[in-house]
C-alpha atoms as a PDB file:
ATOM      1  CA  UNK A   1      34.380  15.495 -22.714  1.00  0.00           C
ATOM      2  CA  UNK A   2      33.754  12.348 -25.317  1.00  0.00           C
ATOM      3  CA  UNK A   3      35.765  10.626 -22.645  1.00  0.00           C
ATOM      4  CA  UNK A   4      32.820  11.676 -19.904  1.00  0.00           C
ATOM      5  CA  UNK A   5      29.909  11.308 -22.195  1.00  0.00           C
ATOM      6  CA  UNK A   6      31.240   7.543 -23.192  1.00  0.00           C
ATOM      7  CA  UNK A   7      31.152   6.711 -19.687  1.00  0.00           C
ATOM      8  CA  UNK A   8      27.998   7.794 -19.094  1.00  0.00           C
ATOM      9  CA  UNK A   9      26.430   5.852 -21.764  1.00  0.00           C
ATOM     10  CA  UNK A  10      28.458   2.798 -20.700  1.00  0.00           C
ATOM     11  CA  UNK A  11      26.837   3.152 -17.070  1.00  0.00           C
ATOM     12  CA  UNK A  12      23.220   3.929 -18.773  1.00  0.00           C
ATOM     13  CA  UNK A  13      23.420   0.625 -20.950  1.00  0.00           C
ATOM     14  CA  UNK A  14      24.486  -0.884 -17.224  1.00  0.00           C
ATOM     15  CA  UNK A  15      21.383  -0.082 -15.636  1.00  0.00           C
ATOM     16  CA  UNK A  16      19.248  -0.973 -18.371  1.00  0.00           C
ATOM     17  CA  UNK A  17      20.703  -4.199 -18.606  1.00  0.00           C
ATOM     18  CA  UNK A  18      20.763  -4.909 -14.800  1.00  0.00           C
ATOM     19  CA  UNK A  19      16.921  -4.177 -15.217  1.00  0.00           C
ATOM     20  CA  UNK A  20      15.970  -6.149 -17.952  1.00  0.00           C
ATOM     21  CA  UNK A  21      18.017  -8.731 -15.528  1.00  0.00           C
ATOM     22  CA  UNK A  22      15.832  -8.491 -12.846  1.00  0.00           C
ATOM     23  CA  UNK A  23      12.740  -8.145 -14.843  1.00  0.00           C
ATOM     24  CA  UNK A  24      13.882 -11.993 -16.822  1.00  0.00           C
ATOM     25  CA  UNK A  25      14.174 -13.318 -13.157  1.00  0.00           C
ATOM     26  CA  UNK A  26      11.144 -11.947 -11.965  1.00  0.00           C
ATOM     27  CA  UNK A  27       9.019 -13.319 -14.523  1.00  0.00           C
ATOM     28  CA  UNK A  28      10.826 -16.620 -14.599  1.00  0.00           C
ATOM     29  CA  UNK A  29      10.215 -17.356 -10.624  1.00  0.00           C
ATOM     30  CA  UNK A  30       6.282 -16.222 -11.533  1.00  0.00           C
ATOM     31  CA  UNK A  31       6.201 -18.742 -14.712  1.00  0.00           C
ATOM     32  CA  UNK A  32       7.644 -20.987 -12.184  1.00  0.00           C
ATOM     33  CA  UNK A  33       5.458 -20.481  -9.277  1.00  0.00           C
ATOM     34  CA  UNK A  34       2.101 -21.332 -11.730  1.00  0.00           C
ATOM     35  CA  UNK A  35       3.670 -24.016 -13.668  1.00  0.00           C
ATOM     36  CA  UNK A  36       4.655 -25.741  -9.885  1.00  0.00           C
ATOM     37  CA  UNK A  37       0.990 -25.140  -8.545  1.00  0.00           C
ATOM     38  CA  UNK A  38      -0.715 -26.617 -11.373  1.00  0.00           C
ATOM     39  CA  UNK A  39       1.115 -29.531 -12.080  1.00  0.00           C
ATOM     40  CA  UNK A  40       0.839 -29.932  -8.186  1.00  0.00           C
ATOM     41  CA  UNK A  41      -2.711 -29.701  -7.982  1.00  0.00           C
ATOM     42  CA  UNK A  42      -2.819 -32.015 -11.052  1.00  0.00           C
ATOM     43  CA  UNK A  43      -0.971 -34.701  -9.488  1.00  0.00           C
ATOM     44  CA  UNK A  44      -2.210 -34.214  -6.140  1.00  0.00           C
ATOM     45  CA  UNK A  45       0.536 -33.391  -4.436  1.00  0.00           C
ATOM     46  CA  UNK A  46      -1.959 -30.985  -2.854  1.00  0.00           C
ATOM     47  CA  UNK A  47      -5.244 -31.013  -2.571  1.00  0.00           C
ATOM     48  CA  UNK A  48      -6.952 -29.374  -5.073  1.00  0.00           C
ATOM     49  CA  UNK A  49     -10.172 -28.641  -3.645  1.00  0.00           C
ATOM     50  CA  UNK A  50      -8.578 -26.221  -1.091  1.00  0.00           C
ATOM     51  CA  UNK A  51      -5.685 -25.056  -3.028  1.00  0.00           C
ATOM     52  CA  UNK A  52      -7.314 -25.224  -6.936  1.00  0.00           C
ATOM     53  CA  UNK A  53      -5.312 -24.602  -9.552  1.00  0.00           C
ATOM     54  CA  UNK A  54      -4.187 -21.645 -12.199  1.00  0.00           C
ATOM     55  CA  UNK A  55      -6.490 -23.264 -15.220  1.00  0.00           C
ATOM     56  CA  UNK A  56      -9.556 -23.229 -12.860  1.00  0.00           C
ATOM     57  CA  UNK A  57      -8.640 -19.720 -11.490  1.00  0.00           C
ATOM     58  CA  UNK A  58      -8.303 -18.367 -15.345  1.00  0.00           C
ATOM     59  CA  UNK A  59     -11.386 -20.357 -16.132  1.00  0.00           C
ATOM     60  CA  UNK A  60     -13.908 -19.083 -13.371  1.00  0.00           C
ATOM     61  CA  UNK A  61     -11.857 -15.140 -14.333  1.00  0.00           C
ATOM     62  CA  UNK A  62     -12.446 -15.644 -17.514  1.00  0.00           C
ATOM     63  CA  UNK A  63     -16.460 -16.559 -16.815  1.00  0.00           C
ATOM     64  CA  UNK A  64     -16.881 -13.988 -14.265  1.00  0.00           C
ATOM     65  CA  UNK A  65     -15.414 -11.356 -16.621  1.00  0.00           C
ATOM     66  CA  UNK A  66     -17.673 -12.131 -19.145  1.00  0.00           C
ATOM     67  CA  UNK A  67     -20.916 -12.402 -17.696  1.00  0.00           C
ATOM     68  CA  UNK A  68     -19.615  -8.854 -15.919  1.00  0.00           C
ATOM     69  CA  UNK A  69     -20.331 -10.293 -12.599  1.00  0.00           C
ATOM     70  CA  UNK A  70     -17.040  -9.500 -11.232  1.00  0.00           C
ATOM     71  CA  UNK A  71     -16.847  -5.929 -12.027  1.00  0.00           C
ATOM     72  CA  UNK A  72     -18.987  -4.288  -9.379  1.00  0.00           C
ATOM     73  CA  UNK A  73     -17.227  -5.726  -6.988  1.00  0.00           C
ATOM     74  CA  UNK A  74     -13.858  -5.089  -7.941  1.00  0.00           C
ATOM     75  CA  UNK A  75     -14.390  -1.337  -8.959  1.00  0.00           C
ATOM     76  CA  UNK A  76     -16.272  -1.417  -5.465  1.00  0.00           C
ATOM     77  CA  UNK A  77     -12.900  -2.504  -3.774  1.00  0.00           C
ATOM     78  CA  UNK A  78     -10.842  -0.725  -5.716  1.00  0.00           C
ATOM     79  CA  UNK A  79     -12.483   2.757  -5.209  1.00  0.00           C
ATOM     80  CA  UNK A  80     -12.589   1.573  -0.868  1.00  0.00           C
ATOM     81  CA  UNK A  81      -8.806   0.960  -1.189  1.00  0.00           C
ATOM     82  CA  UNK A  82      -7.647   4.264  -3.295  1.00  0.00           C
ATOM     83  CA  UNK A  83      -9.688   6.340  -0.588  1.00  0.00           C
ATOM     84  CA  UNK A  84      -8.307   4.694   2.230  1.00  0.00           C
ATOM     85  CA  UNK A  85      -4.853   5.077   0.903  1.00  0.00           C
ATOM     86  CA  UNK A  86      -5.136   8.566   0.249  1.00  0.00           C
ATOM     87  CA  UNK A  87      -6.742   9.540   3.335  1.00  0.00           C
ATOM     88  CA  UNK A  88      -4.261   7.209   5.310  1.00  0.00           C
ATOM     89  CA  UNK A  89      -1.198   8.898   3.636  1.00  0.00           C
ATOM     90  CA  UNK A  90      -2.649  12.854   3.853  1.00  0.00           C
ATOM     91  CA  UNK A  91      -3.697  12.162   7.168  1.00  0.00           C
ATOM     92  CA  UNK A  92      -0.952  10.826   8.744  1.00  0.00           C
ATOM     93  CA  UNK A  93       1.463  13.560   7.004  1.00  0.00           C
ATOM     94  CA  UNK A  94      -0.837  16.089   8.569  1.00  0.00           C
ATOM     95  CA  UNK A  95      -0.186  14.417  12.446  1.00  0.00           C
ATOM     96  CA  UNK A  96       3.140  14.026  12.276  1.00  0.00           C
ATOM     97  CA  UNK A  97       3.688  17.456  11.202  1.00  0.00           C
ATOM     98  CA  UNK A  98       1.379  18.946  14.006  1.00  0.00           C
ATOM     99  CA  UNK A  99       3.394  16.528  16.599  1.00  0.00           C
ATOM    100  CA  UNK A 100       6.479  17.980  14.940  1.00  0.00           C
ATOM    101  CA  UNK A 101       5.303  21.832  15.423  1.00  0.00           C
ATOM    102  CA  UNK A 102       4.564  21.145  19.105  1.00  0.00           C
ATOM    103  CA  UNK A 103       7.046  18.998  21.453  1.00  0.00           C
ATOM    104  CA  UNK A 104       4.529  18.857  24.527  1.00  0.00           C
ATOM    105  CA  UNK A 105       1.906  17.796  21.649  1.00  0.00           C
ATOM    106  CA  UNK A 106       4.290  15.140  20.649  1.00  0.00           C
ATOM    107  CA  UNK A 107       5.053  13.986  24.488  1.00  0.00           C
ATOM    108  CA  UNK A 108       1.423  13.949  25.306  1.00  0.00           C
ATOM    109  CA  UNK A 109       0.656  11.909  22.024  1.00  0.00           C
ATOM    110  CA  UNK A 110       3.243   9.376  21.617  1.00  0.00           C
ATOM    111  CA  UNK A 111       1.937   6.694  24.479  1.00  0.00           C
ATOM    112  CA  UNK A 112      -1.648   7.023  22.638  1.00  0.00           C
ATOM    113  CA  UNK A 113       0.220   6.751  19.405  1.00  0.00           C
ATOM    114  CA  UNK A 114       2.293   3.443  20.251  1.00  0.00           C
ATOM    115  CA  UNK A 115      -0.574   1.894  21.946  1.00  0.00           C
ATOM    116  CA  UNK A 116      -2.817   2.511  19.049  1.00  0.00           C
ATOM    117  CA  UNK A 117      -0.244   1.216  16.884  1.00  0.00           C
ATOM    118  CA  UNK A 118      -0.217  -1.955  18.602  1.00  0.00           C
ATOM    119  CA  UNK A 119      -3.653  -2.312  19.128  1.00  0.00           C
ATOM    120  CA  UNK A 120      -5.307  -4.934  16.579  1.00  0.00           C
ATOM    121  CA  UNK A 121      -7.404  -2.706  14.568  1.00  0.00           C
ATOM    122  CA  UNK A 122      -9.516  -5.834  13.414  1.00  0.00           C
ATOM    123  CA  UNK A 123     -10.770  -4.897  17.090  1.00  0.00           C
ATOM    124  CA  UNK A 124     -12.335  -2.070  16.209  1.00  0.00           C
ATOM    125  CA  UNK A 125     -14.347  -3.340  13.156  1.00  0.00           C
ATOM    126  CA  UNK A 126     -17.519  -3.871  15.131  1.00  0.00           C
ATOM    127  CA  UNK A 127     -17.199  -0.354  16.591  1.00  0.00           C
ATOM    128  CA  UNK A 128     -16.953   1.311  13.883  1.00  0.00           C
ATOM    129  CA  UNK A 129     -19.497  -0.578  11.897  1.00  0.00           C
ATOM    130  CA  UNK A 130     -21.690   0.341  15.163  1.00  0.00           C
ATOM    131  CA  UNK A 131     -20.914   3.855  14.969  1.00  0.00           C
ATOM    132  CA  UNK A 132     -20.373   4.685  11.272  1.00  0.00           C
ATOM    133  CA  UNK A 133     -23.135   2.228   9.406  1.00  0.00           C
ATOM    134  CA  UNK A 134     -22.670  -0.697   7.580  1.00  0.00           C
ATOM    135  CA  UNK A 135     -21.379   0.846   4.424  1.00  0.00           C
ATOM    136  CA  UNK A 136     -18.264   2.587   2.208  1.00  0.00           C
ATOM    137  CA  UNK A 137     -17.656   4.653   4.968  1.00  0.00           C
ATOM    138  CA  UNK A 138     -17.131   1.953   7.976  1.00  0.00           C
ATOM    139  CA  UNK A 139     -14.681   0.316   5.026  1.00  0.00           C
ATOM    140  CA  UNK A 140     -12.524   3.149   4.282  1.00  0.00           C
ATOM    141  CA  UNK A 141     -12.264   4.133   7.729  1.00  0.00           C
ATOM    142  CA  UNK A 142     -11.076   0.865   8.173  1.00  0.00           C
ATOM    143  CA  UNK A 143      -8.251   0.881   5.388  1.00  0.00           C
ATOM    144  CA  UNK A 144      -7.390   4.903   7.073  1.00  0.00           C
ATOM    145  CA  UNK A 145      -6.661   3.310  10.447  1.00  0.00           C
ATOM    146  CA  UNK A 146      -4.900   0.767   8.932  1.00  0.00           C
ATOM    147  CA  UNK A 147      -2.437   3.323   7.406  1.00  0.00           C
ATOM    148  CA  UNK A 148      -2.261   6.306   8.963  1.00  0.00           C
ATOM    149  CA  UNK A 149      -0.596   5.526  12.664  1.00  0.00           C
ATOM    150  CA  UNK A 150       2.498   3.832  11.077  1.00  0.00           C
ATOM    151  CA  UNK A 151       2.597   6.615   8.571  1.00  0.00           C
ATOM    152  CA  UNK A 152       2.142   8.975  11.536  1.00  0.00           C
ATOM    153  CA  UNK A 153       4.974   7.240  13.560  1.00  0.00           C
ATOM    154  CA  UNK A 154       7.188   6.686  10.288  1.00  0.00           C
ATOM    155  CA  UNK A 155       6.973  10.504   9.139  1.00  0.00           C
ATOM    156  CA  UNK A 156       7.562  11.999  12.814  1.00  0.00           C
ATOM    157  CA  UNK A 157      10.700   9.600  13.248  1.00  0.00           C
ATOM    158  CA  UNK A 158      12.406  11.392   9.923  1.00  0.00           C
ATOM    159  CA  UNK A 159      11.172  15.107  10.722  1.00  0.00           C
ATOM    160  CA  UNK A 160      13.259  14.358  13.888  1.00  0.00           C
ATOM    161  CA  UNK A 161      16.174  12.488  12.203  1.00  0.00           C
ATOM    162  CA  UNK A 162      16.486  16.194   9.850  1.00  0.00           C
ATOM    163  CA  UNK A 163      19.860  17.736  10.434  1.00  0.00           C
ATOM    164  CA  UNK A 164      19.326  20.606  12.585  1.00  0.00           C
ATOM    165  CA  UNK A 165      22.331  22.171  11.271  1.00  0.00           C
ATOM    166  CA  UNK A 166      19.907  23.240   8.218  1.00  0.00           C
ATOM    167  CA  UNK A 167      17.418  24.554  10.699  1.00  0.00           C
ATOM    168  CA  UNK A 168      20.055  26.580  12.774  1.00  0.00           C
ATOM    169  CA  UNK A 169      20.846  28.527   9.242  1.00  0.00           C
ATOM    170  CA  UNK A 170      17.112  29.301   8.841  1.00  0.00           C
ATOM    171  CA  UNK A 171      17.137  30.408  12.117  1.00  0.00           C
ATOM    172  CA  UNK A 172      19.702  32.319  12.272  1.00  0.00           C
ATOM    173  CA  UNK A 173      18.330  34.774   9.440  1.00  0.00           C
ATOM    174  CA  UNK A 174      15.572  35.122  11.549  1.00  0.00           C
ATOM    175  CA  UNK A 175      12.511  32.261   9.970  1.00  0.00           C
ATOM    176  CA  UNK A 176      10.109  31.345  11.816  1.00  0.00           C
ATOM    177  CA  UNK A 177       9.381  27.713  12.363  1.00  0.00           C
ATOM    178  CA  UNK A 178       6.719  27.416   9.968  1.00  0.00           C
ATOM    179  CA  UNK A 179       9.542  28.925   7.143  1.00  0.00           C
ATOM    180  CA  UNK A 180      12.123  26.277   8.656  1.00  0.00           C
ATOM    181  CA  UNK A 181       9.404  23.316   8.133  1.00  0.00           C
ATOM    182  CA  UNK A 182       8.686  24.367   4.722  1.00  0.00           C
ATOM    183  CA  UNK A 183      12.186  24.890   3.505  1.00  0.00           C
ATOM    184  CA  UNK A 184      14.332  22.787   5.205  1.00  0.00           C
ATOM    185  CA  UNK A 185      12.553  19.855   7.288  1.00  0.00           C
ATOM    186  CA  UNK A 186      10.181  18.931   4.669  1.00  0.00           C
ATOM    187  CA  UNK A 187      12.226  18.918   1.355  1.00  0.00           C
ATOM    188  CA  UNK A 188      14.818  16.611   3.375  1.00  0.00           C
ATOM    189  CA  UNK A 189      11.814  14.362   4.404  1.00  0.00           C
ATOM    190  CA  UNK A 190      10.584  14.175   1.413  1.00  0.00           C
ATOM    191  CA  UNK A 191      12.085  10.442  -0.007  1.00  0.00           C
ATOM    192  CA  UNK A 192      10.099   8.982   3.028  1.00  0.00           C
ATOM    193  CA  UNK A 193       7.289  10.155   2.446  1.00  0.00           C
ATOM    194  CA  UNK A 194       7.348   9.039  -0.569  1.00  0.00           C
ATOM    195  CA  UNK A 195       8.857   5.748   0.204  1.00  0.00           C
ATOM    196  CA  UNK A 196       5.477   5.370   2.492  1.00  0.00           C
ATOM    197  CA  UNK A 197       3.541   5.337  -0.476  1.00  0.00           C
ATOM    198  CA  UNK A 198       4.587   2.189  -1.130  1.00  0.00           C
ATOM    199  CA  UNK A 199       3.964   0.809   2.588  1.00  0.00           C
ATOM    200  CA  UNK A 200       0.999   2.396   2.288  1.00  0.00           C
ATOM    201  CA  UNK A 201      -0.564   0.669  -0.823  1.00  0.00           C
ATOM    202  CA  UNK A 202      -0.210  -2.878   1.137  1.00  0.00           C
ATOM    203  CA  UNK A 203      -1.732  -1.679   4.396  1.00  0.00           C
ATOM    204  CA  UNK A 204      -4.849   0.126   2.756  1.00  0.00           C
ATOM    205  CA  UNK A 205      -5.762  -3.471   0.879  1.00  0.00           C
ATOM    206  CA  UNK A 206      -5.454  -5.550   4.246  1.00  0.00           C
ATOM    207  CA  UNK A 207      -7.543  -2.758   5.957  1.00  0.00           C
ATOM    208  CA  UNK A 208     -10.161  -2.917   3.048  1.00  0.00           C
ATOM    209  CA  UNK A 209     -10.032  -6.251   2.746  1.00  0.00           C
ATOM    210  CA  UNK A 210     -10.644  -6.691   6.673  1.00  0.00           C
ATOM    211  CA  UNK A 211     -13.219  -4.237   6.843  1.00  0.00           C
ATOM    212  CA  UNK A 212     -14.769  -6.379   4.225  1.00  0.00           C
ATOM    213  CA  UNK A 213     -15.011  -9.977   5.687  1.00  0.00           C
ATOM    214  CA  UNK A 214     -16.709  -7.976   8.431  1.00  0.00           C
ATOM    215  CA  UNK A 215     -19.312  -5.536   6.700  1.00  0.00           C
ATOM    216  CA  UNK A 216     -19.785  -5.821   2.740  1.00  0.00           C
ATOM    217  CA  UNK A 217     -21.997  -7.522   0.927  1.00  0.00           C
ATOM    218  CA  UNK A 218     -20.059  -6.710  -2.352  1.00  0.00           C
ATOM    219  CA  UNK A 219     -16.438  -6.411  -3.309  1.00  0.00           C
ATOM    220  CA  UNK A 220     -13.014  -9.038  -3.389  1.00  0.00           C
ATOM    221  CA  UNK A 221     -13.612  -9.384   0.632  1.00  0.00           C
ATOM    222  CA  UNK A 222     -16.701 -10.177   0.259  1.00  0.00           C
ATOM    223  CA  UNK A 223     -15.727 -12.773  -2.431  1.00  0.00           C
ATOM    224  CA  UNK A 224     -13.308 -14.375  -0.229  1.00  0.00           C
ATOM    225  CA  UNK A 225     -15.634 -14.747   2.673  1.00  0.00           C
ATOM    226  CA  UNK A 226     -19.000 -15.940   0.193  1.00  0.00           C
ATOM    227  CA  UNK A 227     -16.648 -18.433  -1.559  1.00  0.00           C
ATOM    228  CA  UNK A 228     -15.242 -19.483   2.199  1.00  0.00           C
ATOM    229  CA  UNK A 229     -19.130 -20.391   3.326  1.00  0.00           C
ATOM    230  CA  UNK A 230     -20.184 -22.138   0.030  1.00  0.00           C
ATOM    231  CA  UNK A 231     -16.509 -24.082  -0.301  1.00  0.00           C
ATOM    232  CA  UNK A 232     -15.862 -22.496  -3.513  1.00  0.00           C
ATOM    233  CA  UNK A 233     -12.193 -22.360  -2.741  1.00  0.00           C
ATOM    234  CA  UNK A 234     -12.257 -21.660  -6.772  1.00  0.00           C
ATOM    235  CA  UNK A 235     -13.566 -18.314  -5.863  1.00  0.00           C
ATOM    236  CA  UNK A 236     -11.288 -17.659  -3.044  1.00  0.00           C
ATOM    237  CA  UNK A 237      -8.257 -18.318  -4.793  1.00  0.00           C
ATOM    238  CA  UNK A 238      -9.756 -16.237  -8.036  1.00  0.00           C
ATOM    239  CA  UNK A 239     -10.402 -13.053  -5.659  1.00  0.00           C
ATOM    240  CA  UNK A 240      -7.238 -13.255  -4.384  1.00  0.00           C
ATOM    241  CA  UNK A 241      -5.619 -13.255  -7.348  1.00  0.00           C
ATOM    242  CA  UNK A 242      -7.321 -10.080  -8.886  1.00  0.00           C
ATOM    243  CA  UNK A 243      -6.308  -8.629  -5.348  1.00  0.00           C
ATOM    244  CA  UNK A 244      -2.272  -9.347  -5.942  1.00  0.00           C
ATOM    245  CA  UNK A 245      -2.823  -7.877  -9.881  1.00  0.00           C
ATOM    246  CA  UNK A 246      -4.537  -5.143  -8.215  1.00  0.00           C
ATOM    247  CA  UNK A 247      -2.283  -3.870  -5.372  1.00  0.00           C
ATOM    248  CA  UNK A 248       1.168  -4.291  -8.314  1.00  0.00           C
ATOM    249  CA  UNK A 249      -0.470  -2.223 -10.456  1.00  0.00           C
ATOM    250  CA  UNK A 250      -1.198   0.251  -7.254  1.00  0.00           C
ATOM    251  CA  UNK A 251       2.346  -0.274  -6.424  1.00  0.00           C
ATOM    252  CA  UNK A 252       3.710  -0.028  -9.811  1.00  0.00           C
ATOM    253  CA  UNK A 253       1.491   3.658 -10.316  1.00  0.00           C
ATOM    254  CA  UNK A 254       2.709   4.614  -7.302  1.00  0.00           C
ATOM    255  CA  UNK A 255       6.397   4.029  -8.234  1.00  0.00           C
ATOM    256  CA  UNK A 256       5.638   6.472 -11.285  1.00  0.00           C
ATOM    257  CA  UNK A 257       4.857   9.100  -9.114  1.00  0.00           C
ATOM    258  CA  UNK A 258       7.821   8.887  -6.659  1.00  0.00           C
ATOM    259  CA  UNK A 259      10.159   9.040 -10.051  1.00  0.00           C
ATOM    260  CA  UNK A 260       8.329  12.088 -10.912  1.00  0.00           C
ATOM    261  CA  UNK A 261       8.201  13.709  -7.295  1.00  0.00           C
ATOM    262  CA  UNK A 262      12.114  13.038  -6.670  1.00  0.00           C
ATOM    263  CA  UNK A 263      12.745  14.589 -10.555  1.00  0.00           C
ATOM    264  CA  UNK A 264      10.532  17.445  -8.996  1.00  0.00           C
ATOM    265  CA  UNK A 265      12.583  17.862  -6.193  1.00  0.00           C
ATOM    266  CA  UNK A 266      15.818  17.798  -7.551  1.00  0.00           C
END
């Protein structure tokens, strides 16, 4: 028993090592990457108007943070993106479970579904800031479309990939295919939805971000596109930093709550 428990202690030190590992890299090829751009943009190795540099983009932060100017358009992104990503996710749960409780649902769907998949949704933008309004709404929708096909597409795939050995049992003690869904295809499902979380997190941003450019006259898009027209490149650079410290935090939140959902589940 001492035997087991040292072993166990000896692989717990492992992964906490290994971690602190690959934390000590990560933060070495980011202390890297900033200390190569700004003595690059220093020296000129490129062009500093277009590319600026890490003091200038800490400087104009730093300015814009104070003067609170930057805050009503981040918290206006921020809330677009959450909403997007949670209606994205939920939504696209929901169709691939109703193409999964119907199989001439699914067959009449999945050409609509692949073709809307492929289909440039920066296409749409115009229609649905046509038929929705010029406002949160037209944006989040945006960030949802974004989402919720691939989610849709992902989530079906693994529903179908369950083993139906596990649904054969249910069966044969007579549930009924709602009973089979809810104890055996979804449980085993489970770790991808959950991995799409993640996925998730970057496609809500680009589809806020997109919807954006086209639409808002606040938030980082709109940023981007105002410091684009007045060749603040400054500004550009600044919004999309707060956009890459957004979506890791996002990412690293979202992390938390698959740990907690697998403990759950287990």
């Amino acid at each position: 028993m001492k035997s087991d428990q040292h072993l166990f202690d000896n692989y717990q030190k492992s992964l906490k090592r290994e971690r602190k590992i690959v934390l000590s890299w990560q933060l070495i090829i980011l202390v890297a990457f900033i200390a190569i751009w700004e003595i690059s943009s220093r020296m000129y190795l490129i062009d500093p108007l277009l590319f600026s540099s890490p003091s200038k983009i800490i400087t104009s932060l730093f300015e814009r943070f104070l003067n609170g100017s930057i805050f009503k358009h981040l918290s206006v992104t921020l809330f677009e993106t959450i909403m997007g990503f949670i209606i994205g996710t939920i939504g696209g749960v929901i169709l691939a479970t109703m193409l999964w409780s119907s199989n001439r649902f699914s067959k009449i769907m999945d050409p609509y579904l692949v073709i809307l998949n492929a289909m440039p949704k920066v296409a749409l933008g115009p229609i649905i800031i046509v038929a929705l309004g010029p406002g949160y709404l037209s944006i989040i929708t945006m960030g949802f479309l974004v989402s919720v096909i691939i989610t849709t597409l992902t989530v079906y795939s693994a529903f179908n990939e369950v083993d139906p050995n596990y649904e054969k049992v249910l069966t044969s003690f007579g549930a009924t295919k709602g009973q089979r869904f809810k104890e055996a295809v979804f449980p085993a499902t489970l770790p991808t939805i959950i991995s799409m979380l993640k996925v998730n997190v970057g496609l809500s941003w680009v589809g806020v971000i997109v919807g954006e450019y086209l639409v808002s006259k606040e938030g980082l898009g709109y940023l981007i596109i105002y410091g684009f027209q007045v060749f603040d490149f400054t500004l550009v650079m600044s919004s999309l930093v707060i956009i890459a410290i957004l979506a890791a935090i996002m990412y690293k939140v979202v992390e938390r709550i698959e740990s907690w959902l697998i403990k759950q589940s287990t």
